[in-house]
C-alpha atoms as a PDB file:
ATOM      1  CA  UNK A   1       0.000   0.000   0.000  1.00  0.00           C
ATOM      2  CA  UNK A   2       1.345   3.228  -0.967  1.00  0.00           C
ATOM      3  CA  UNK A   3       1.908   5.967   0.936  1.00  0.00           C
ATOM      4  CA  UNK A   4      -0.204   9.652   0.704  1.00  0.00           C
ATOM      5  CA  UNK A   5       1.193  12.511   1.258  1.00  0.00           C
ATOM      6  CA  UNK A   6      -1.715  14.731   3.722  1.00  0.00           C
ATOM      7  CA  UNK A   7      -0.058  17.572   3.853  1.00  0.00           C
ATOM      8  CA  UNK A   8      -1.824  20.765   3.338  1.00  0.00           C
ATOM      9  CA  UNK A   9      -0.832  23.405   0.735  1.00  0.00           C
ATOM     10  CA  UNK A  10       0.096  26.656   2.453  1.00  0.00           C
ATOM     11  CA  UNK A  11       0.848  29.631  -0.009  1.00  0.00           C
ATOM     12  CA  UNK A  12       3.568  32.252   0.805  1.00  0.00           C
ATOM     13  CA  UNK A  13       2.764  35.746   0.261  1.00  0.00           C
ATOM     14  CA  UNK A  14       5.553  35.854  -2.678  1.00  0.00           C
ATOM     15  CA  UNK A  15       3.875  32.721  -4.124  1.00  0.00           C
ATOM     16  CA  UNK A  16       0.293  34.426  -3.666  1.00  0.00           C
ATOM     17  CA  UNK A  17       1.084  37.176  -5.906  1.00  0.00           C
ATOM     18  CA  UNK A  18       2.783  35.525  -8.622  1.00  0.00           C
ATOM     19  CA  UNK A  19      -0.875  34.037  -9.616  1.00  0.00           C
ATOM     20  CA  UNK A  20      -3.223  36.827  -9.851  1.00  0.00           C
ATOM     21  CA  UNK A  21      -5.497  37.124 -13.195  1.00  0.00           C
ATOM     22  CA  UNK A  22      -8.561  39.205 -13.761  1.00  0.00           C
ATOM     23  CA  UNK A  23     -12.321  37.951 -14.656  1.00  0.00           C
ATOM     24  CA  UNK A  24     -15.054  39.885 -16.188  1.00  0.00           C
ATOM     25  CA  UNK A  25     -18.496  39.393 -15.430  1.00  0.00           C
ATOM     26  CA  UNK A  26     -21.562  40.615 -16.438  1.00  0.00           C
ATOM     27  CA  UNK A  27     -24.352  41.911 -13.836  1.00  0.00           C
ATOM     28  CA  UNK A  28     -27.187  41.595 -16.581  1.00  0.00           C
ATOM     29  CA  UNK A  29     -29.990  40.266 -15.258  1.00  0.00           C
ATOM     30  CA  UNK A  30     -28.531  38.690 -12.495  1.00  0.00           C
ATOM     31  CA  UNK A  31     -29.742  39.030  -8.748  1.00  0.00           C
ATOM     32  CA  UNK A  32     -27.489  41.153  -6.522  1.00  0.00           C
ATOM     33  CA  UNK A  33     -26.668  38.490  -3.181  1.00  0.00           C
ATOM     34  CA  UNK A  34     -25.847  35.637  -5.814  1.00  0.00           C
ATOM     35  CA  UNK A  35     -23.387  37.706  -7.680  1.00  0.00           C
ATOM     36  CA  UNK A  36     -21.855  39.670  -4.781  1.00  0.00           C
ATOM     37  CA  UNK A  37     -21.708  35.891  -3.236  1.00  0.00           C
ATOM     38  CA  UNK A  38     -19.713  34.712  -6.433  1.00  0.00           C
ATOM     39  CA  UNK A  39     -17.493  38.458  -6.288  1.00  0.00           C
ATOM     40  CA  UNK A  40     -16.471  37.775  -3.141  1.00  0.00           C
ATOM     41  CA  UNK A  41     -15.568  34.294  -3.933  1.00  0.00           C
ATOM     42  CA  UNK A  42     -13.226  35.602  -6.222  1.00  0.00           C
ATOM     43  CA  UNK A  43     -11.803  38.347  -4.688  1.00  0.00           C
ATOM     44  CA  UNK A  44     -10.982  36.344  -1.683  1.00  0.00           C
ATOM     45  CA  UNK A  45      -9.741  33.511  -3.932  1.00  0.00           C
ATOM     46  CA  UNK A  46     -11.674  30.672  -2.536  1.00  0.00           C
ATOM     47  CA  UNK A  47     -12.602  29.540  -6.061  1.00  0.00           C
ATOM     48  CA  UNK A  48      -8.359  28.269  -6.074  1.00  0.00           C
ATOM     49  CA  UNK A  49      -6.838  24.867  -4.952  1.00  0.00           C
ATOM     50  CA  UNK A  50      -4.222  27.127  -3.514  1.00  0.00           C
ATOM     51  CA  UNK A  51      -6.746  29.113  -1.363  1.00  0.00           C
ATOM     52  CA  UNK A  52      -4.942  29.943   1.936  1.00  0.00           C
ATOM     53  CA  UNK A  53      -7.048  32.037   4.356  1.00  0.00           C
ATOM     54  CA  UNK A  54      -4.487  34.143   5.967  1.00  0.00           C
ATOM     55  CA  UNK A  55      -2.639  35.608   2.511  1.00  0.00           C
ATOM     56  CA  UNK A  56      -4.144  37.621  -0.650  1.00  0.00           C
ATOM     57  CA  UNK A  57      -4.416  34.517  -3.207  1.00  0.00           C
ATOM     58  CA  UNK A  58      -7.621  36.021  -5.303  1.00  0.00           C
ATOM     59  CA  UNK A  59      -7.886  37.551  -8.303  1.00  0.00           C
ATOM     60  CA  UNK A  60      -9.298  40.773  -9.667  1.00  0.00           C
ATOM     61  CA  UNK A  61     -12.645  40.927 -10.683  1.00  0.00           C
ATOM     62  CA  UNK A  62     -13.815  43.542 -13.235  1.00  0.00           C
ATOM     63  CA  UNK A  63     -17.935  44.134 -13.217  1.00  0.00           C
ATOM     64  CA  UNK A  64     -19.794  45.477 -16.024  1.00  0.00           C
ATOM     65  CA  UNK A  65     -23.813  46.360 -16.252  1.00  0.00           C
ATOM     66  CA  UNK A  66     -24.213  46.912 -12.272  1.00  0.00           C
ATOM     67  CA  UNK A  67     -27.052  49.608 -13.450  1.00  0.00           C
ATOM     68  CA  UNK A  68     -28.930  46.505 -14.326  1.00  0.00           C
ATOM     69  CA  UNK A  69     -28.819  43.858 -11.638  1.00  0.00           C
ATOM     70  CA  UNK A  70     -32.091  43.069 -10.093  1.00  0.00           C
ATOM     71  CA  UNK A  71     -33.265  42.279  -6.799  1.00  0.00           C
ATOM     72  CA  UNK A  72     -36.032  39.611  -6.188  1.00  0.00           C
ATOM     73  CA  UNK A  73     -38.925  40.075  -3.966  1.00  0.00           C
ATOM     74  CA  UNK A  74     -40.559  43.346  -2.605  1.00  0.00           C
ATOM     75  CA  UNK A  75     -36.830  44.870  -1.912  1.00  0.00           C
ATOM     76  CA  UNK A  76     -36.822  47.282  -4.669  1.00  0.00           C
ATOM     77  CA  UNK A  77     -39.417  49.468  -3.011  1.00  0.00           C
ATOM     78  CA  UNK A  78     -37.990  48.411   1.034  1.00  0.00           C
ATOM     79  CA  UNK A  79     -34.659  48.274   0.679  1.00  0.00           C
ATOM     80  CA  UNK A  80     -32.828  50.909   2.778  1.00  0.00           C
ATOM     81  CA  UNK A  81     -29.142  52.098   2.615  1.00  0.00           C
ATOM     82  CA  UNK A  82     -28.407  54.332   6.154  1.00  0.00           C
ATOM     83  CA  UNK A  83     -25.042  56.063   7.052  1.00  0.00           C
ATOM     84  CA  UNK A  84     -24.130  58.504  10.143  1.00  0.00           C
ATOM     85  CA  UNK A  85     -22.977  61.697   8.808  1.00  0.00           C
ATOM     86  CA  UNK A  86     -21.178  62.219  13.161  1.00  0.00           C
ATOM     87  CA  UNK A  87     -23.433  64.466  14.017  1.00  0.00           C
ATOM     88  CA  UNK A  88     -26.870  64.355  16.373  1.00  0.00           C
ATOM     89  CA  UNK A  89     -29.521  62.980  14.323  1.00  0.00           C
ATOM     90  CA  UNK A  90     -27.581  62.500  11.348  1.00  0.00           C
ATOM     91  CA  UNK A  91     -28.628  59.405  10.150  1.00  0.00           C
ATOM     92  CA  UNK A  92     -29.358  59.485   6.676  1.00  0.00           C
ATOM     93  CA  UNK A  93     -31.619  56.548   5.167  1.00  0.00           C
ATOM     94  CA  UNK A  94     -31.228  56.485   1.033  1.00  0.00           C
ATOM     95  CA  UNK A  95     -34.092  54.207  -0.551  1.00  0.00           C
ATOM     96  CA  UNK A  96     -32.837  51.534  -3.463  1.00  0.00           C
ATOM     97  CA  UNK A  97     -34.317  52.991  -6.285  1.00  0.00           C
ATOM     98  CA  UNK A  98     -32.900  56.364  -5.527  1.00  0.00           C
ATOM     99  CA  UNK A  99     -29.061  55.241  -5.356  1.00  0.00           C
ATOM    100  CA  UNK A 100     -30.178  53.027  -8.442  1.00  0.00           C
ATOM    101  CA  UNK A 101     -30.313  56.251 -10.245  1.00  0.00           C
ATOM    102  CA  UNK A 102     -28.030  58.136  -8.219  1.00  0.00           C
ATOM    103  CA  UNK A 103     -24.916  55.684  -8.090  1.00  0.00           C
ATOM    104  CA  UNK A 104     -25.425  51.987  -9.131  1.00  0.00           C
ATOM    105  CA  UNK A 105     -21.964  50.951  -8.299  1.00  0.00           C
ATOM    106  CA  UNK A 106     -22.749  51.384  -4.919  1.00  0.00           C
ATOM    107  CA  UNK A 107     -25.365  49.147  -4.376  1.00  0.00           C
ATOM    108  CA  UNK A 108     -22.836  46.301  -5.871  1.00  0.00           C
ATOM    109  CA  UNK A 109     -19.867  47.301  -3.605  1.00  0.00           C
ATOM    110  CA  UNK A 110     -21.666  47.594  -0.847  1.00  0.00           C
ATOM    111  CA  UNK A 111     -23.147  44.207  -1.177  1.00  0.00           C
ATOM    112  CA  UNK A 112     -19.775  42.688  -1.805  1.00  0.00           C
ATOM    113  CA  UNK A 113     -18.379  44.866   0.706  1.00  0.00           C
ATOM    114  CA  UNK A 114     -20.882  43.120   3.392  1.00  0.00           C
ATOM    115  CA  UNK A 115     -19.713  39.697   2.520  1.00  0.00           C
ATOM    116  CA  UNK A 116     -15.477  40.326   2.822  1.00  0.00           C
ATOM    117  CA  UNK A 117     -13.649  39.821   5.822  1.00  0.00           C
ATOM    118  CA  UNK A 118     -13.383  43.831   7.778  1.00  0.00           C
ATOM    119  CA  UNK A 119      -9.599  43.642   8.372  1.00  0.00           C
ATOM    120  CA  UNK A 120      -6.273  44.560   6.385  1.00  0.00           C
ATOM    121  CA  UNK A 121      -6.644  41.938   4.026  1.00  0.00           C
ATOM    122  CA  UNK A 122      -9.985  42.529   3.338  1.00  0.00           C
ATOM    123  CA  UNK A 123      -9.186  45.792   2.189  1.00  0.00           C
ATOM    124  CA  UNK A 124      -6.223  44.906   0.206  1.00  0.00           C
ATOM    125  CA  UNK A 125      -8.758  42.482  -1.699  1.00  0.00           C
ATOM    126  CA  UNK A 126     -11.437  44.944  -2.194  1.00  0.00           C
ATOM    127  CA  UNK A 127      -9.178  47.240  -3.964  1.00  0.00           C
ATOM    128  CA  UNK A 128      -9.412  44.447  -6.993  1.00  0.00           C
ATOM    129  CA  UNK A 129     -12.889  45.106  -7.658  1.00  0.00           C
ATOM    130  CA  UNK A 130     -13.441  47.426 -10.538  1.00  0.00           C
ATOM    131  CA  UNK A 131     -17.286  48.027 -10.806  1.00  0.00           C
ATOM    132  CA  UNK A 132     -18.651  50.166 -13.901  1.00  0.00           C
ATOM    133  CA  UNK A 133     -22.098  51.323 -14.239  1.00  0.00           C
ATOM    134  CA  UNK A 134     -22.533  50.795 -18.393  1.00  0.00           C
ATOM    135  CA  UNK A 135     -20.821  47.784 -20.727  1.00  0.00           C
ATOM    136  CA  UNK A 136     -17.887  49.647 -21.466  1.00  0.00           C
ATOM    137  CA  UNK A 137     -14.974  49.436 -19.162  1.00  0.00           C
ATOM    138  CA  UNK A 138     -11.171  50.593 -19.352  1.00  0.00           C
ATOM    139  CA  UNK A 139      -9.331  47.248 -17.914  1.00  0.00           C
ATOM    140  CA  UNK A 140      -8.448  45.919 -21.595  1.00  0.00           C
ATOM    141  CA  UNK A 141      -4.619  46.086 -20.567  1.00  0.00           C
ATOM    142  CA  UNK A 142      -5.217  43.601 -17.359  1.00  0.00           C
ATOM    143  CA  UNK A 143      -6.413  40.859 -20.081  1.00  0.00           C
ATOM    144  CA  UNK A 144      -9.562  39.574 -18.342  1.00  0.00           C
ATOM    145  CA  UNK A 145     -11.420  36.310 -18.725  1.00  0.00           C
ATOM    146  CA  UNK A 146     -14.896  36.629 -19.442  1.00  0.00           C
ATOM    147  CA  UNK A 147     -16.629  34.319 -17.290  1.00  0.00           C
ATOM    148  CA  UNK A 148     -20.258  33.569 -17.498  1.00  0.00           C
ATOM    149  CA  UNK A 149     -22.200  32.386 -14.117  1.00  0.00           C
END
């Protein structure tokens, strides 16, 4: 009987970074938790063999269409985005369909945002996400996959 080898696959930071491509998707059509779930995925690089918790092994993900990603249910007229501005009663409460119109990256970023780890490598991975509003974007040079899901 042969031997196995159980020994678990532990990137290095250098070996992290050697491996990082881009993917493109499009938001057409698709609902906004299931993509931001499959963004974050990526970003974190948990779609990998190689996936190592505690070191940046994902890759960049470029999103296109985010003015048309739908929501299911009764959220488009419920849905609530609230900051603090600091001040006494400063909450502000912004309804969906206004920062539809107003700034449709947001709603994408945010979602993704929600669903990444809140520490220094969480930040370092959320600088790969390049959101844009229409179908054109400017990321030709970085040589991105297209990737349907």
């Amino acid at each position: 009987m042969a031997k196995q080898n159980n020994r678990t696959l532990m990137l290095t930071k250098e070996q992290a970074t050697a491996s990082k491509n881009w993917v493109c998707l499009d938001a057409q059509g698709k609902t906004l938790g299931i993509l931001a779930a499959e963004i974050a995925k990526i970003l974190r690089g948990k779609h990998k063999v190689t996936f190592t918790p505690n070191v940046d092994c994902g890759d960049g993900v470029i999103v296109v269409n985010a003015s048309k990603v739908k929501v299911t249910g009764s959220k488009e007229a419920q849905k609530i985005y609230r900051r603090y501005t600091g001040f006494i009663g400063g909450l502000r409460e912004t309804p969906y369909r206004v920062m539809m119109d107003r700034n449709p990256t947001f709603i994408l970023r945010h979602a993704v945002q929600g669903m990444i780890p809140k520490t220094r490598l969480g930040k370092a991975q959320l600088k790969r996400l390049r959101i844009f509003s229409e179908q054109e974007h400017d990321m030709h040079a970085q040589k991105p996959t297209h990737v349907a899901i």
